[in-house]
ModelCIF file with pLDDT and N, C-alpha, C, O atoms, coordinates in Angstrom:
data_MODEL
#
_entry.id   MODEL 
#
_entity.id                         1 
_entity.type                       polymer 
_entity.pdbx_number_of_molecules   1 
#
_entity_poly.entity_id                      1 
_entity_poly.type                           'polypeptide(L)' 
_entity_poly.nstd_linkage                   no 
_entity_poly.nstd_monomer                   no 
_entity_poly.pdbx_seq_one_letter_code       
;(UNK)(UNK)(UNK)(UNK)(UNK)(UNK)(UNK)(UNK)(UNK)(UNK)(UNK)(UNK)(UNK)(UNK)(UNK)(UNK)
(UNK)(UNK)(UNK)(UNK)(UNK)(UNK)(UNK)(UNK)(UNK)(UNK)(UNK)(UNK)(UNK)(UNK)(UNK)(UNK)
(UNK)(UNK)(UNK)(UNK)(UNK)(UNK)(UNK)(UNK)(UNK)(UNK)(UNK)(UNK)(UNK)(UNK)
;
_entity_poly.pdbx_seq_one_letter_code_can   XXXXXXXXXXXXXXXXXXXXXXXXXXXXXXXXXXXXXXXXXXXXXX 
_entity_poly.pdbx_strand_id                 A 
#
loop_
_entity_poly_seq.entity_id 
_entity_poly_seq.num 
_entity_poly_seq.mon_id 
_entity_poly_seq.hetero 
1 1  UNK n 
1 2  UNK n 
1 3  UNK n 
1 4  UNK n 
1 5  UNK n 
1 6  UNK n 
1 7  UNK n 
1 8  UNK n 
1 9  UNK n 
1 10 UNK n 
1 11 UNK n 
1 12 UNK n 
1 13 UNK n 
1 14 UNK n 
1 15 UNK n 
1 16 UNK n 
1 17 UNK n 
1 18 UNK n 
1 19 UNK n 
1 20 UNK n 
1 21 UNK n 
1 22 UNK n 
1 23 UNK n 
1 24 UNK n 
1 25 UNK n 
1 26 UNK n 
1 27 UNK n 
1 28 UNK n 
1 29 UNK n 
1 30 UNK n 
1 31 UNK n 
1 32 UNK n 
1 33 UNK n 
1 34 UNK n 
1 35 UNK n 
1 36 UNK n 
1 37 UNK n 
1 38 UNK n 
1 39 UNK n 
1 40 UNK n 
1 41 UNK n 
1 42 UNK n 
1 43 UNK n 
1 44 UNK n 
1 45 UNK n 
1 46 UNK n 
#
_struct_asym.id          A 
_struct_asym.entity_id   1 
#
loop_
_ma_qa_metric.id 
_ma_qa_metric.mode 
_ma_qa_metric.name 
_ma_qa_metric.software_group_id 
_ma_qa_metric.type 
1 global pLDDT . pLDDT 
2 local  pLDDT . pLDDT 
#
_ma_qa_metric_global.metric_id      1 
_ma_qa_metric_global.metric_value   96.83 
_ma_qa_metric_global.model_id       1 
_ma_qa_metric_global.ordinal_id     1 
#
loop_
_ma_qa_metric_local.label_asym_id 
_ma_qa_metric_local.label_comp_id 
_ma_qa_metric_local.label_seq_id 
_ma_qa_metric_local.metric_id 
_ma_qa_metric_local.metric_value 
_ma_qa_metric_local.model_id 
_ma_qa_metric_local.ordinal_id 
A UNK 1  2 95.00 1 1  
A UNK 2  2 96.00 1 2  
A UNK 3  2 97.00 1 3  
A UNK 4  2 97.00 1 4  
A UNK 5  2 97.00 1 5  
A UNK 6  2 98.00 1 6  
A UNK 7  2 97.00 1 7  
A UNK 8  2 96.00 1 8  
A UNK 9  2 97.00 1 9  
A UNK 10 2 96.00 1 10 
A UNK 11 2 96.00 1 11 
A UNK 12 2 96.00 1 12 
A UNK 13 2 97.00 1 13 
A UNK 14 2 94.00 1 14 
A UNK 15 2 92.00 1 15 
A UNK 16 2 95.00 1 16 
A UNK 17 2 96.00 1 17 
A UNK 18 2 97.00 1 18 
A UNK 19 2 97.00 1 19 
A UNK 20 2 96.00 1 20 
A UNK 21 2 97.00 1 21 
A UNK 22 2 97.00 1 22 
A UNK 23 2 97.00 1 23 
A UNK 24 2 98.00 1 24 
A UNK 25 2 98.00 1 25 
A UNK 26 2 98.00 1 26 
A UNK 27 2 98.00 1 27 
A UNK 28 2 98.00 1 28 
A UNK 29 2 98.00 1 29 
A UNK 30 2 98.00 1 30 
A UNK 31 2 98.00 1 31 
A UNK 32 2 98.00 1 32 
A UNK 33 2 98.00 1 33 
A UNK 34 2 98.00 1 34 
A UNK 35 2 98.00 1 35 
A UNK 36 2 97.00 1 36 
A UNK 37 2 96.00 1 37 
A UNK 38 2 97.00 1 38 
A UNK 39 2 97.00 1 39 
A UNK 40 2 96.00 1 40 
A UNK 41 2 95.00 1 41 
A UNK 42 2 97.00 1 42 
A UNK 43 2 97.00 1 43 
A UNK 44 2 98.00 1 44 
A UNK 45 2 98.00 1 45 
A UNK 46 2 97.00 1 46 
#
loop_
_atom_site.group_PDB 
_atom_site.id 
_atom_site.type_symbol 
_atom_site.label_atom_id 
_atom_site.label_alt_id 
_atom_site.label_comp_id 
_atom_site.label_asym_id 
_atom_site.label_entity_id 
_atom_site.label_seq_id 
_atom_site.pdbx_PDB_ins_code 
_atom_site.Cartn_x 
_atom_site.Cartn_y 
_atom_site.Cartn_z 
_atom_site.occupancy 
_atom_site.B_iso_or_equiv 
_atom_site.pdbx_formal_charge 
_atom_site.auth_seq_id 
_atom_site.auth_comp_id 
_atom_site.auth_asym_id 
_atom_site.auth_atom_id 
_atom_site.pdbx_PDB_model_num 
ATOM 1   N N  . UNK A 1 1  ? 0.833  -1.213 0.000   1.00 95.00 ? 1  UNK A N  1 
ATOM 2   C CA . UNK A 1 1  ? 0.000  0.000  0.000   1.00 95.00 ? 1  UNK A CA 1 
ATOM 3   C C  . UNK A 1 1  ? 0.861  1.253  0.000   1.00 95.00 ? 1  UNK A C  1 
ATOM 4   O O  . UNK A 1 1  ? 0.853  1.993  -0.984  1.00 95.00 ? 1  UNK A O  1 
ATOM 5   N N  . UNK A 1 2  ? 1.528  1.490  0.963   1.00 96.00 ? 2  UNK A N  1 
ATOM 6   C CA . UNK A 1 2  ? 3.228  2.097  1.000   1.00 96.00 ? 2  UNK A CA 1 
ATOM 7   C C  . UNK A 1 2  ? 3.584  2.551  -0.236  1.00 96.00 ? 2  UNK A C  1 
ATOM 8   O O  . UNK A 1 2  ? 3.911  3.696  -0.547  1.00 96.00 ? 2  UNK A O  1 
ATOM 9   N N  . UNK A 1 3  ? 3.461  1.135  -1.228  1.00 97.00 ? 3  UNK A N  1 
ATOM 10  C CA . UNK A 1 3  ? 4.307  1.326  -2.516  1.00 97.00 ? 3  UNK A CA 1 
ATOM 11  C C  . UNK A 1 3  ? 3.206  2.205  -3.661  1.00 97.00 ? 3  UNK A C  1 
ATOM 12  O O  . UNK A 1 3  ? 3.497  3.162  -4.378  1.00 97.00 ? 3  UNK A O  1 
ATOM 13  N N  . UNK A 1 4  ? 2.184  1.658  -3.555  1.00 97.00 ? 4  UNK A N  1 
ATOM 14  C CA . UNK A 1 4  ? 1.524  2.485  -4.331  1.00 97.00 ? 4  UNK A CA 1 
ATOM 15  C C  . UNK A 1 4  ? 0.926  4.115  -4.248  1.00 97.00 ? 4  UNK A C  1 
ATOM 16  O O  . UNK A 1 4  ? 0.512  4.900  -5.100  1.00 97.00 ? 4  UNK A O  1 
ATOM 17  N N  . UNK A 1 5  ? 1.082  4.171  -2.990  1.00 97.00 ? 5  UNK A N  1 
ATOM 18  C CA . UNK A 1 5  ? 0.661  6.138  -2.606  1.00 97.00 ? 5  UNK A CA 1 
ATOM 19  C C  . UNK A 1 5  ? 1.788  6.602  -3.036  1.00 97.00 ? 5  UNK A C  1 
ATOM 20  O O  . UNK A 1 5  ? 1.836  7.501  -3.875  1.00 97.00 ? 5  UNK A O  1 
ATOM 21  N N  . UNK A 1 6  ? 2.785  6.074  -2.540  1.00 98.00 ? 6  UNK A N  1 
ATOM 22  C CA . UNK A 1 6  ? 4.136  6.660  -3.227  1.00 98.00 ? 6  UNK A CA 1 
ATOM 23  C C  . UNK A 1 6  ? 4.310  7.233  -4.392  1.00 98.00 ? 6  UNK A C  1 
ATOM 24  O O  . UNK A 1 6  ? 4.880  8.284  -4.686  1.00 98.00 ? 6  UNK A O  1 
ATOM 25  N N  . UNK A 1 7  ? 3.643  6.266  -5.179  1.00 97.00 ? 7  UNK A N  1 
ATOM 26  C CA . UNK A 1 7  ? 4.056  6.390  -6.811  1.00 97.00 ? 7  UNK A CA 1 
ATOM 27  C C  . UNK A 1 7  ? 3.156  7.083  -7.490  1.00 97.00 ? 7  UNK A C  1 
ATOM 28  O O  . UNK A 1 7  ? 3.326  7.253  -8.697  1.00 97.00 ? 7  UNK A O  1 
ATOM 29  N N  . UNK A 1 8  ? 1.951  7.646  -6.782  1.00 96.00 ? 8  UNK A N  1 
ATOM 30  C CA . UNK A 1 8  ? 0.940  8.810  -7.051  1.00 96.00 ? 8  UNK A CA 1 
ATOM 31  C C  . UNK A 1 8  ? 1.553  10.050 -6.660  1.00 96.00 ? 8  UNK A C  1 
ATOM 32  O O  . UNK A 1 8  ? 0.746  10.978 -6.613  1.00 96.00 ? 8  UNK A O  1 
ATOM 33  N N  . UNK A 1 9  ? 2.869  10.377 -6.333  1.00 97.00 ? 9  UNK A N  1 
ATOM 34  C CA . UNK A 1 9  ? 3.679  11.827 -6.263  1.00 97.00 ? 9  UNK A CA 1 
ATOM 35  C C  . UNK A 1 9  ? 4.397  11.562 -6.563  1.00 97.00 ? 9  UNK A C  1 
ATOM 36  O O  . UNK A 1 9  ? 5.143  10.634 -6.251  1.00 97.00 ? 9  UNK A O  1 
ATOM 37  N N  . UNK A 1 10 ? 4.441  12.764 -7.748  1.00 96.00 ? 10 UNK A N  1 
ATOM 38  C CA . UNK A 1 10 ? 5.537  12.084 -8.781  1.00 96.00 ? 10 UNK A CA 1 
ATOM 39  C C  . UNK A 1 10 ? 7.049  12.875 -8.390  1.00 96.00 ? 10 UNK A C  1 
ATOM 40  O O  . UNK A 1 10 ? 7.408  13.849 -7.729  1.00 96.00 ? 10 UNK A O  1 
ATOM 41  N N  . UNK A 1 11 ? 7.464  12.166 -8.953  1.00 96.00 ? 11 UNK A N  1 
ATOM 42  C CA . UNK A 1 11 ? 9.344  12.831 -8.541  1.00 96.00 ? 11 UNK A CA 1 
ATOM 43  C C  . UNK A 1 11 ? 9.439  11.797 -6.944  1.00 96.00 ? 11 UNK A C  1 
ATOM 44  O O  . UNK A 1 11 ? 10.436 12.044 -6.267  1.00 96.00 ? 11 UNK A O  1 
ATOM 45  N N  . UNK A 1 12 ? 8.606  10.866 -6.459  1.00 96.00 ? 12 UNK A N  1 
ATOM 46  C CA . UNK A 1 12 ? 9.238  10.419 -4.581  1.00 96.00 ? 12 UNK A CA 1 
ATOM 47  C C  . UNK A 1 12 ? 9.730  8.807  -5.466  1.00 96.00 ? 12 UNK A C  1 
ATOM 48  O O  . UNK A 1 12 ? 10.856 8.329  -5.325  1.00 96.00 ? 12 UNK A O  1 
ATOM 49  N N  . UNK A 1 13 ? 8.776  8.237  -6.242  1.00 97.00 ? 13 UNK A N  1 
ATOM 50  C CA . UNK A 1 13 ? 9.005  6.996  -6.353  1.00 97.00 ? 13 UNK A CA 1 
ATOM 51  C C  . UNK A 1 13 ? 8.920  6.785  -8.099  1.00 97.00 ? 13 UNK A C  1 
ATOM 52  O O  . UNK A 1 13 ? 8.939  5.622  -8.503  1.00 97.00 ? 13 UNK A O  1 
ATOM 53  N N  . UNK A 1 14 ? 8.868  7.403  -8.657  1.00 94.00 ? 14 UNK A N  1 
ATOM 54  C CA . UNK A 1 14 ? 8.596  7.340  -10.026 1.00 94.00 ? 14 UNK A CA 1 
ATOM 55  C C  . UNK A 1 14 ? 9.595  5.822  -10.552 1.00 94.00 ? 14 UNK A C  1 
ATOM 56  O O  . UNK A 1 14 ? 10.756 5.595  -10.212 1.00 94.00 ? 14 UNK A O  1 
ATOM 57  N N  . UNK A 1 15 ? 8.739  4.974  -11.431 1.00 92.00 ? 15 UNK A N  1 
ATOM 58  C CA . UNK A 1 15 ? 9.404  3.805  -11.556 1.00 92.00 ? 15 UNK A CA 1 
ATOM 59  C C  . UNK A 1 15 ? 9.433  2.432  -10.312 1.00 92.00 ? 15 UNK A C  1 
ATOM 60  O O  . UNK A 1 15 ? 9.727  1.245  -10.458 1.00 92.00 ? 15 UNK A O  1 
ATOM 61  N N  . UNK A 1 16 ? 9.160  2.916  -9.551  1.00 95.00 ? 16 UNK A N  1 
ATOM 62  C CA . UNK A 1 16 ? 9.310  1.796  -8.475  1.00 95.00 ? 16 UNK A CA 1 
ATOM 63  C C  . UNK A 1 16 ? 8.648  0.732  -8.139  1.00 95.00 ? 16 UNK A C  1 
ATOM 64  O O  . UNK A 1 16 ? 7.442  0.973  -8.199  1.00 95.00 ? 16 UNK A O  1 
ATOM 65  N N  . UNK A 1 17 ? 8.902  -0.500 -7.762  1.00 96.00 ? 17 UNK A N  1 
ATOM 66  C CA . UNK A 1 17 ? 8.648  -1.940 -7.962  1.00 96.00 ? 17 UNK A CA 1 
ATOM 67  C C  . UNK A 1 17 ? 7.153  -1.672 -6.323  1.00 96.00 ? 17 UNK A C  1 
ATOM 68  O O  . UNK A 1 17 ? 7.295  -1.324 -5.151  1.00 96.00 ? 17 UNK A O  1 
ATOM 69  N N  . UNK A 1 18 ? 5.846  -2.086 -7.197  1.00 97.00 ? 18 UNK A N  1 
ATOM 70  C CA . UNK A 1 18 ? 4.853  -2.363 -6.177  1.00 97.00 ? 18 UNK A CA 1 
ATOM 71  C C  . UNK A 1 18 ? 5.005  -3.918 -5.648  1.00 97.00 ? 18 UNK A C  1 
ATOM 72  O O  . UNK A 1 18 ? 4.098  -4.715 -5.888  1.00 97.00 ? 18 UNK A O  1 
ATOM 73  N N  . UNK A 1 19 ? 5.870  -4.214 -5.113  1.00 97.00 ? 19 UNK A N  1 
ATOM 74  C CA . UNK A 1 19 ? 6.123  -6.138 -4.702  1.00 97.00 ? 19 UNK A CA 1 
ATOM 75  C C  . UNK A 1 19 ? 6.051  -6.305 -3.088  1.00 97.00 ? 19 UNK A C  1 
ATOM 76  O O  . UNK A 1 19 ? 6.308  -7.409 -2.609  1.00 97.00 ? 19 UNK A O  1 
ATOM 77  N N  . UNK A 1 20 ? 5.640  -5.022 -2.099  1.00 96.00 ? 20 UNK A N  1 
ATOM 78  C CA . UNK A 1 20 ? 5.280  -5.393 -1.177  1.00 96.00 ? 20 UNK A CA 1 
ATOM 79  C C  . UNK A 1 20 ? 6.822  -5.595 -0.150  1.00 96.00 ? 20 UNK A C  1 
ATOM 80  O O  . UNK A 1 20 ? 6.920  -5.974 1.017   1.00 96.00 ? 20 UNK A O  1 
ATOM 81  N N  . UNK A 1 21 ? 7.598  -5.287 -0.864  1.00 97.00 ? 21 UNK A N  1 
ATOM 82  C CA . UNK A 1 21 ? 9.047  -5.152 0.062   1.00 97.00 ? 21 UNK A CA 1 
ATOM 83  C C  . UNK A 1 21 ? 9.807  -3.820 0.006   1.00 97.00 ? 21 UNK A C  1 
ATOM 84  O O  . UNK A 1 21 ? 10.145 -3.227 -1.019  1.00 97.00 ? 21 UNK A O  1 
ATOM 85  N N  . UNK A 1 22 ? 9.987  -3.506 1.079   1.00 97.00 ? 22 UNK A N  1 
ATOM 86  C CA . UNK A 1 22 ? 10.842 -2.501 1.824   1.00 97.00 ? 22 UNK A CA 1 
ATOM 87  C C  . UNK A 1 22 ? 12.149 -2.331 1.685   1.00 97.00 ? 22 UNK A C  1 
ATOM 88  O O  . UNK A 1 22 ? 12.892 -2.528 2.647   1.00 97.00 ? 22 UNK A O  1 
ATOM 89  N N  . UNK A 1 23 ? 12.697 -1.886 0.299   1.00 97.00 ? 23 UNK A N  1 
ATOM 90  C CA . UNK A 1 23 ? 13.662 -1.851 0.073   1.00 97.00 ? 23 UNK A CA 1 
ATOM 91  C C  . UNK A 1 23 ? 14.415 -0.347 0.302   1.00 97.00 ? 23 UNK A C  1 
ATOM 92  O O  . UNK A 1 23 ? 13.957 0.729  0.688   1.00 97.00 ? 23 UNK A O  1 
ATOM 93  N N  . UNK A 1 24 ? 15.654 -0.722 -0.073  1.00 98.00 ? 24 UNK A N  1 
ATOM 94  C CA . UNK A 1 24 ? 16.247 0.889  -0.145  1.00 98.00 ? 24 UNK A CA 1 
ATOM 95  C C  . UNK A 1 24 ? 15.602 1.853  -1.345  1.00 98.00 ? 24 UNK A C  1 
ATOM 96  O O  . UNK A 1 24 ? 15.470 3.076  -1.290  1.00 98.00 ? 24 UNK A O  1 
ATOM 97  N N  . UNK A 1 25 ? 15.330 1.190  -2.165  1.00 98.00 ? 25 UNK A N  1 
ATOM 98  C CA . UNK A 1 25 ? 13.952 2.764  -3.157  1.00 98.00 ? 25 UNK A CA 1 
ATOM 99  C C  . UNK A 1 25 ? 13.243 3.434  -2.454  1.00 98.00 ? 25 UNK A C  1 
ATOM 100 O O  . UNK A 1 25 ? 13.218 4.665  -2.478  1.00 98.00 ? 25 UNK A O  1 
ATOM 101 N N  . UNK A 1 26 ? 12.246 2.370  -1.384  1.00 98.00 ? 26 UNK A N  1 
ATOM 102 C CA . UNK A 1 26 ? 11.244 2.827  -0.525  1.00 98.00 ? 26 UNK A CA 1 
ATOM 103 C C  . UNK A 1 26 ? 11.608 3.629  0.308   1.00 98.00 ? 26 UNK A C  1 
ATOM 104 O O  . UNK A 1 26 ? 11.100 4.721  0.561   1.00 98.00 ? 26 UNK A O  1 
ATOM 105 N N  . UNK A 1 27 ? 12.668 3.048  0.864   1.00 98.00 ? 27 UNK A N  1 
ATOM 106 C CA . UNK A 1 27 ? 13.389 3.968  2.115   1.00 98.00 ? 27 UNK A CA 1 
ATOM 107 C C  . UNK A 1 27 ? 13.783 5.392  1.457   1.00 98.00 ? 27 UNK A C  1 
ATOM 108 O O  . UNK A 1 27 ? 13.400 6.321  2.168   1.00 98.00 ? 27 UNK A O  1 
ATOM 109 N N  . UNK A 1 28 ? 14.341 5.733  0.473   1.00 98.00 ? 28 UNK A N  1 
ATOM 110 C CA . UNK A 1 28 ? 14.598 6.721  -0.044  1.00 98.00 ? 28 UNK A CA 1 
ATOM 111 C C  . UNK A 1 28 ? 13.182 7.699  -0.736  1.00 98.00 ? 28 UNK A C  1 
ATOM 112 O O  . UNK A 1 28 ? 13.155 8.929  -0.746  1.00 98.00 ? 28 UNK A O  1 
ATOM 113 N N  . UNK A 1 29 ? 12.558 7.183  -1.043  1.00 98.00 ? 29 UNK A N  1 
ATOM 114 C CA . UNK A 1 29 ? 11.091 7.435  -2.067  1.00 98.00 ? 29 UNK A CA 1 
ATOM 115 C C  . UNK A 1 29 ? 10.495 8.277  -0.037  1.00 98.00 ? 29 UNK A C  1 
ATOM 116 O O  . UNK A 1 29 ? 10.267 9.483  0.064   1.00 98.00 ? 29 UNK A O  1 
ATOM 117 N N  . UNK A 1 30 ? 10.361 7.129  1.440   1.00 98.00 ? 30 UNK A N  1 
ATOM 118 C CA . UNK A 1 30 ? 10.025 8.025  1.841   1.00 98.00 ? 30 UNK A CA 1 
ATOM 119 C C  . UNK A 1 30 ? 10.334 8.642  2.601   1.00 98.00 ? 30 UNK A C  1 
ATOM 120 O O  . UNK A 1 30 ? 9.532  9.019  3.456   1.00 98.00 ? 30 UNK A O  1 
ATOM 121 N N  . UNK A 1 31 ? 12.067 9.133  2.617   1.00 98.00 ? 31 UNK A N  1 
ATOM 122 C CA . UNK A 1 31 ? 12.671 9.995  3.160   1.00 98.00 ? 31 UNK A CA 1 
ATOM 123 C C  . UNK A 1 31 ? 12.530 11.078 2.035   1.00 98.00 ? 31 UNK A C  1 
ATOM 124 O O  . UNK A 1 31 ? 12.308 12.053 2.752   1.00 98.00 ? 31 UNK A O  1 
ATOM 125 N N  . UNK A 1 32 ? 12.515 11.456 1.030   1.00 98.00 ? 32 UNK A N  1 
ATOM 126 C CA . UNK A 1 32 ? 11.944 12.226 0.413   1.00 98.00 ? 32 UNK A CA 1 
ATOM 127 C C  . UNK A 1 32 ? 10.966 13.124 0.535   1.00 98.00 ? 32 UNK A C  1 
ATOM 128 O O  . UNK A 1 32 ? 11.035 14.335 0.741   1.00 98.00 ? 32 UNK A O  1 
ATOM 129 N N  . UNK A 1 33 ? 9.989  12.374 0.379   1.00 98.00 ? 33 UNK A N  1 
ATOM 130 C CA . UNK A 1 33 ? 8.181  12.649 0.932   1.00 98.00 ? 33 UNK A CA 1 
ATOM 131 C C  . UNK A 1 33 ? 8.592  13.263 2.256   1.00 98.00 ? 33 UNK A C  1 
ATOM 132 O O  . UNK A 1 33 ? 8.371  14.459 2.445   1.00 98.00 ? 33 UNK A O  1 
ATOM 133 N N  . UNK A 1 34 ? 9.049  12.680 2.983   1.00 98.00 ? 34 UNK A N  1 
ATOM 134 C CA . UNK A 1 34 ? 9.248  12.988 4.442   1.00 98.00 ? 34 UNK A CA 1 
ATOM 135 C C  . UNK A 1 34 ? 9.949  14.930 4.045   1.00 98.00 ? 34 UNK A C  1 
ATOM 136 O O  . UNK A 1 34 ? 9.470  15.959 4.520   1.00 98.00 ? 34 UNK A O  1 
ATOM 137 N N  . UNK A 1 35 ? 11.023 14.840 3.173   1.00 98.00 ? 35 UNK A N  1 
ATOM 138 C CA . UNK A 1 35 ? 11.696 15.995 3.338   1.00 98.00 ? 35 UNK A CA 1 
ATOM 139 C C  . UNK A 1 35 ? 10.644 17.317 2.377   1.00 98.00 ? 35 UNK A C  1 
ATOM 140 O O  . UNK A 1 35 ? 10.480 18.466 2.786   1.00 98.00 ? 35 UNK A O  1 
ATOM 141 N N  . UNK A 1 36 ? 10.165 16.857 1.312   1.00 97.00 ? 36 UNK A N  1 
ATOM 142 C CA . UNK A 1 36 ? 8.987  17.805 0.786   1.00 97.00 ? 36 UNK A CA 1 
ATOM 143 C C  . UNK A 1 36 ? 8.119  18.275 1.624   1.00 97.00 ? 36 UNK A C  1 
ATOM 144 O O  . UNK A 1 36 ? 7.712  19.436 1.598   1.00 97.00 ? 36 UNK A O  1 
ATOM 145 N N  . UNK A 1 37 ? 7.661  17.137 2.684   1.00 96.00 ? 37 UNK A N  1 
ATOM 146 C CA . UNK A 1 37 ? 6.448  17.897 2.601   1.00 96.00 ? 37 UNK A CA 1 
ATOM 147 C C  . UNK A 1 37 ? 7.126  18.188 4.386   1.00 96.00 ? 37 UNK A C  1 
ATOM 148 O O  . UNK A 1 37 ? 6.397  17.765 5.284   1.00 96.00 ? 37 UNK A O  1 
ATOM 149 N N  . UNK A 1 38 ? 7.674  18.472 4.559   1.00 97.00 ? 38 UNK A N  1 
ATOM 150 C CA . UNK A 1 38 ? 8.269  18.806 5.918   1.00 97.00 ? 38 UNK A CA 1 
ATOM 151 C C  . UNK A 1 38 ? 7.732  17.800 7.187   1.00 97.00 ? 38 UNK A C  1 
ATOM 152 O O  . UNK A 1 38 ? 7.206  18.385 8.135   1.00 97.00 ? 38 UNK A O  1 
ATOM 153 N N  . UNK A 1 39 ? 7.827  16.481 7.243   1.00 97.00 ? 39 UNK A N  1 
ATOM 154 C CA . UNK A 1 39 ? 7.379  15.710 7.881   1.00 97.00 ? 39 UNK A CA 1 
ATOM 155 C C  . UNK A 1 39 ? 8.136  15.534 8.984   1.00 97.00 ? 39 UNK A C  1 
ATOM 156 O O  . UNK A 1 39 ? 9.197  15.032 8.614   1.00 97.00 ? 39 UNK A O  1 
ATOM 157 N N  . UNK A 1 40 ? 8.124  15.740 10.487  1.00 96.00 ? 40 UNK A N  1 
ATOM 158 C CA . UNK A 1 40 ? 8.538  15.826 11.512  1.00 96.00 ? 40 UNK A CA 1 
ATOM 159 C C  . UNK A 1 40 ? 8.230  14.241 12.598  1.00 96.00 ? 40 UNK A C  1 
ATOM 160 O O  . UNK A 1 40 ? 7.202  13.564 12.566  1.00 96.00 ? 40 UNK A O  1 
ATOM 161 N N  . UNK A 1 41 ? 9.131  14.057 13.242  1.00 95.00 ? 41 UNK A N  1 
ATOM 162 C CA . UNK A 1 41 ? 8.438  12.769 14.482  1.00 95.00 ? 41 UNK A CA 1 
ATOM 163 C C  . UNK A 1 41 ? 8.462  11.494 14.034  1.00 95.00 ? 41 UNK A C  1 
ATOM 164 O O  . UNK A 1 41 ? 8.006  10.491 14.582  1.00 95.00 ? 41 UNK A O  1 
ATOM 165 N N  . UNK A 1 42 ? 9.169  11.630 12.736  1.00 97.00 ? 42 UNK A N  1 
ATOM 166 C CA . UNK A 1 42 ? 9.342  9.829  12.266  1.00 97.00 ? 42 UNK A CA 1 
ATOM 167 C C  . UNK A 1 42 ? 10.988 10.292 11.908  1.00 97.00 ? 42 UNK A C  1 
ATOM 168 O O  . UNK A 1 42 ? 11.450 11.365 11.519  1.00 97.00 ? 42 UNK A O  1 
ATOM 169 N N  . UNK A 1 43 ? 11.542 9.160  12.181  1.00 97.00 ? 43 UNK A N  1 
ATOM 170 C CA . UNK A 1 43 ? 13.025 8.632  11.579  1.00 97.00 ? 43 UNK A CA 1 
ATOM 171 C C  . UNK A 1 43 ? 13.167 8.640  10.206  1.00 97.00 ? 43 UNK A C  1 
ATOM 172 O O  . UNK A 1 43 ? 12.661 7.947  9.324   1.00 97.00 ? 43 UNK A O  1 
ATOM 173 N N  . UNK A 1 44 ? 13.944 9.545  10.192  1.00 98.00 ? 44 UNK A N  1 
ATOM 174 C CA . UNK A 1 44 ? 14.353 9.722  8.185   1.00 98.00 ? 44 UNK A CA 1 
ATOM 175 C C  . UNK A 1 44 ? 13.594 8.116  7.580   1.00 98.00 ? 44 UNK A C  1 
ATOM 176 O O  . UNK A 1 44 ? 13.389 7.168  8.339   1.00 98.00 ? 44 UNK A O  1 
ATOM 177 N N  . UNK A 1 45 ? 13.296 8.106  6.229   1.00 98.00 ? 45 UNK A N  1 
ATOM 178 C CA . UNK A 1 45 ? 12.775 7.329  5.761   1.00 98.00 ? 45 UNK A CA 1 
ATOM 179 C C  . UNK A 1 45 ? 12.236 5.761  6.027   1.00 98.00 ? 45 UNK A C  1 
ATOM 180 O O  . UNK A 1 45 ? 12.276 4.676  5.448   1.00 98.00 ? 45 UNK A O  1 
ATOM 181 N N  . UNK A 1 46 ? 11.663 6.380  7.376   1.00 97.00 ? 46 UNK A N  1 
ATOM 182 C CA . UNK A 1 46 ? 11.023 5.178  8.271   1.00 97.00 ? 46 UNK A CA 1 
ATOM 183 C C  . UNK A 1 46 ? 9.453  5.701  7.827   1.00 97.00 ? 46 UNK A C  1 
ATOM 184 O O  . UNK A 1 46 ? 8.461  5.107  8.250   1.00 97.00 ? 46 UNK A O  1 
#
């Protein structure tokens, strides 16, 4: 689910594998998100 909200803003995950694992894309895709939209109280791309 993770994988697919992701990939509805474009430029966080563009291209990225919906397979349900937590890889380093994801981790990066949502430390990203995290840094756009100024997301506070979670661990970099946790």
């Amino acid at each position: 689910e993770l994988q697919v909200r992701l990939l509805q803003i474009p430029g966080l995950y563009d291209g990225g594998a919906i397979d349900g694992s937590f890889g380093t894309e994801v981790r990066q895709a949502v430390a990203r998100f995290q840094k756009r939209f100024s997301i506070r109280g979670d661990e970099t791309g946790v």
